[in-house]
Protein backbone atom coordinates (compact mmCIF):
# COMPACT_ATOMS: atom_id res chain seq x y z
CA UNK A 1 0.00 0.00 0.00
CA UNK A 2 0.97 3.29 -0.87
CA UNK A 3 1.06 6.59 0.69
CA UNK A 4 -1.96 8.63 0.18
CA UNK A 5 -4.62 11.35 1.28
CA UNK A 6 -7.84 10.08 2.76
CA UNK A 7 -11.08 10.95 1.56
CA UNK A 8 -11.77 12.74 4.75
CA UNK A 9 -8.69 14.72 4.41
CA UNK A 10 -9.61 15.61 1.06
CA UNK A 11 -13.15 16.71 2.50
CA UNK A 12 -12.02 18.51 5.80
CA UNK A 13 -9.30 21.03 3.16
CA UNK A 14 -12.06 21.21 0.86
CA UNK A 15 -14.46 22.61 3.50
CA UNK A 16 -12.39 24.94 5.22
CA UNK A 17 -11.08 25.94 1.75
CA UNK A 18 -14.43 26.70 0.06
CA UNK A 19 -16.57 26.75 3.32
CA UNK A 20 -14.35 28.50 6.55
CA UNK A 21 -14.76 25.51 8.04
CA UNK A 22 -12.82 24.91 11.16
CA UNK A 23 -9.49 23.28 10.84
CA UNK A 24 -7.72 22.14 13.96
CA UNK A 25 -5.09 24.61 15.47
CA UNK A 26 -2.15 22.05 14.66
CA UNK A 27 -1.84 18.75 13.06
CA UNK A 28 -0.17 15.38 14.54
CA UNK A 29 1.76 12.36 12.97
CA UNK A 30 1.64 9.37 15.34
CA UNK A 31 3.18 5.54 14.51
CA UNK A 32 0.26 2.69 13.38
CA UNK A 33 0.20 -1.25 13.96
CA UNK A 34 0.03 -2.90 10.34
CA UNK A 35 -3.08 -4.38 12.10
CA UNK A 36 -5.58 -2.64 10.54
CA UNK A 37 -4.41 -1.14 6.83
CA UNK A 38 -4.80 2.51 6.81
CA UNK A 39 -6.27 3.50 3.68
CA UNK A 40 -8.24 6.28 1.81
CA UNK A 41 -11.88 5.92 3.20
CA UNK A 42 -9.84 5.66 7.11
CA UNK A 43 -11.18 8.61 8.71
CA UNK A 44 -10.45 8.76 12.35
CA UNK A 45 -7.22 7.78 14.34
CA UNK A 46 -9.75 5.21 16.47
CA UNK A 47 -9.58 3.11 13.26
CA UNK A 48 -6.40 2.13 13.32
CA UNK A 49 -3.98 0.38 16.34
CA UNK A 50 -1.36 2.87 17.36
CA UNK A 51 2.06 1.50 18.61
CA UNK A 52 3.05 0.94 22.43
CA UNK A 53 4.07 4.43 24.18
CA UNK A 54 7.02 4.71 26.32
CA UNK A 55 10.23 5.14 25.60
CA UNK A 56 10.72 8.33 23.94
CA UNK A 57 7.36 7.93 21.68
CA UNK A 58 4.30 9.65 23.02
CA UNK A 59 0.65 8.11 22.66
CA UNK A 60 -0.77 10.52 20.01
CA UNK A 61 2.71 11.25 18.36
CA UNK A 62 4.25 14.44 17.73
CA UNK A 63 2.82 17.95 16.51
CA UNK A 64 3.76 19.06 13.04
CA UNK A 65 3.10 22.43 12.95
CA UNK A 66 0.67 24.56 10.48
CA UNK A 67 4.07 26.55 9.26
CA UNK A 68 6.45 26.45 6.21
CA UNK A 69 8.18 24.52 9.57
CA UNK A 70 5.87 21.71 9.59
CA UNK A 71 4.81 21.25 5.84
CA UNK A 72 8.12 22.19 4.45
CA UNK A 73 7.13 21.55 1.13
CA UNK A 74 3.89 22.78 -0.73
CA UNK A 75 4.70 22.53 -4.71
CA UNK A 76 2.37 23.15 -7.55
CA UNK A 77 3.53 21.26 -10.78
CA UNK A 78 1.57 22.03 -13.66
CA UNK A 79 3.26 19.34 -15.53
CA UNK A 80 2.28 16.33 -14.23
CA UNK A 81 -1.03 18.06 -12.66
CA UNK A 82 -0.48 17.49 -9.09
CA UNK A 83 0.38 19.39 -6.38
CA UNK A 84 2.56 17.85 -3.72
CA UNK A 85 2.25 18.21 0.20
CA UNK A 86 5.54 17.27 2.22
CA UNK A 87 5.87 17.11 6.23
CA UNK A 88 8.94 17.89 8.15
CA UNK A 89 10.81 14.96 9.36
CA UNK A 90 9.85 13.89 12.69
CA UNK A 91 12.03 12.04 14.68
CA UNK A 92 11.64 10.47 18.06
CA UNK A 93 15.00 8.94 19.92
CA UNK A 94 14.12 5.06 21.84
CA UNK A 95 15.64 6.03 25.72
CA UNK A 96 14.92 3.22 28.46
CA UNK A 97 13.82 0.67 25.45
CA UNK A 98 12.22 0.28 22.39
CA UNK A 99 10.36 1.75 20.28
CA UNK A 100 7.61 0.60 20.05
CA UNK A 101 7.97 -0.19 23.89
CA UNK A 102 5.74 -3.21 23.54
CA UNK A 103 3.50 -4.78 21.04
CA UNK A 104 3.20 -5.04 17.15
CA UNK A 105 6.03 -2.80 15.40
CA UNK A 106 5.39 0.82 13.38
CA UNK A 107 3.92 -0.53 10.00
CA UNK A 108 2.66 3.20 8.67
CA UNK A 109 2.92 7.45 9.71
CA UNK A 110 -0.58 8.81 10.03
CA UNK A 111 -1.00 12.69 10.02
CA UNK A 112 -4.11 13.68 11.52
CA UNK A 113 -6.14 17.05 12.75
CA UNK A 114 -5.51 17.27 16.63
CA UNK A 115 -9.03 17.87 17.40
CA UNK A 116 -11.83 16.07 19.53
CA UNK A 117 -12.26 13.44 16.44
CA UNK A 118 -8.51 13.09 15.11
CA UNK A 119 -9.54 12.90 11.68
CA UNK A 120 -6.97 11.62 9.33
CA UNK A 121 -5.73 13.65 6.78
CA UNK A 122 -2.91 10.92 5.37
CA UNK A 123 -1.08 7.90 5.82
CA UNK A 124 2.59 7.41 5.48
CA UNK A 125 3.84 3.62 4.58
CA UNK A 126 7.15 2.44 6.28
CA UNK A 127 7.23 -0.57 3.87
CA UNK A 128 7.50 -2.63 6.10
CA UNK A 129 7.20 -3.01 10.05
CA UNK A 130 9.87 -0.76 12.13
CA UNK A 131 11.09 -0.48 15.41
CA UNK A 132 14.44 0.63 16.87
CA UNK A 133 16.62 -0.25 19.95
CA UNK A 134 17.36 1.79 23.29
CA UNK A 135 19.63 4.88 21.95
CA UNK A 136 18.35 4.35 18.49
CA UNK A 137 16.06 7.20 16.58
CA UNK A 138 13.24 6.37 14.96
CA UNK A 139 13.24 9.02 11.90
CA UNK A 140 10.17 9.03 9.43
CA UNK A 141 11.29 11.60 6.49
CA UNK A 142 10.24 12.63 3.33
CA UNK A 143 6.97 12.00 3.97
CA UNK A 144 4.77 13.45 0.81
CA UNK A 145 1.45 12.71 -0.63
CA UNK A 146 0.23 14.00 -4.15
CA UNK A 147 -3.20 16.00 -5.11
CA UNK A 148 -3.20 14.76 -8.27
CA UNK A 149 -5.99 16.27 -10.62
CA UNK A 150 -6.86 14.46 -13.89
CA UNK A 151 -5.45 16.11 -17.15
């Protein structure tokens, strides 16, 4: 499975685009279980299994920012019709154990609104499940998703 943008994502930028809706005052990218597939009709962080906190990862994840800090890329390319949404890296550094600290391994990133219903906005595969050792960092980079529009 690929990395994509969920349908509710899609919906939520639409609505606060086009509508004012409200958008939550920062977003979040937290670590999933490969136990339930995230994909584009997964709305809500409740759908999926996050990993084991402890350690140096936080239930919930970390914040990525609403900033050029947080989405550090934002490209329009009229070429291939798309438009291209990148997050920071976020790293988080295993002290006193693992991460995960317990349970099934990191099988996929999820960004999400941090509001009451932590709706998803995209999923991030790790191809494959990760976890790292005491003193280890656990780095997820590069993480884009396209907006592709049909020619």
């Amino acid at each position: 499975m690929a990395s994509g943008v969920t349908n509710r994502g899609k919906f939520n930028m639409v609505a606060a685009y086009l509508r004012g809706a409200t958008v939550a005052a920062q977003f979040k990218m937290a670590l999933v279980t490969g136990a339930n597939v995230p994909t584009v009709d997964t709305n809500v962080l409740s759908d999926l299994t996050e990993i084991a906190a402890g350690n140096g990862y936080t239930a919930g994840g970390a914040i990525v920012e609403k900033s050029a800090v947080g989405f550090d890329v934002v490209t329009e390319d009229d070429g291939t019709n798309m438009a291209y949404i990148q997050t920071k890296d976020i790293v988080w550094n295993a002290s006193g154990g693992p991460i995960p600290a317990s349970g099934g391994a990191a099988a996929y990133a999820i960004l999400y609104e941090d509001n009451a219903n932590k709706d998803i906005v995209a999923f991030f595969d790790l191809t494959g499940d990760r976890q790292v050792s005491d003193g280890q960092e656990f780095r997820v980079q590069n993480n884009q998703v396209n907006l592709e529009t049909p020619a």
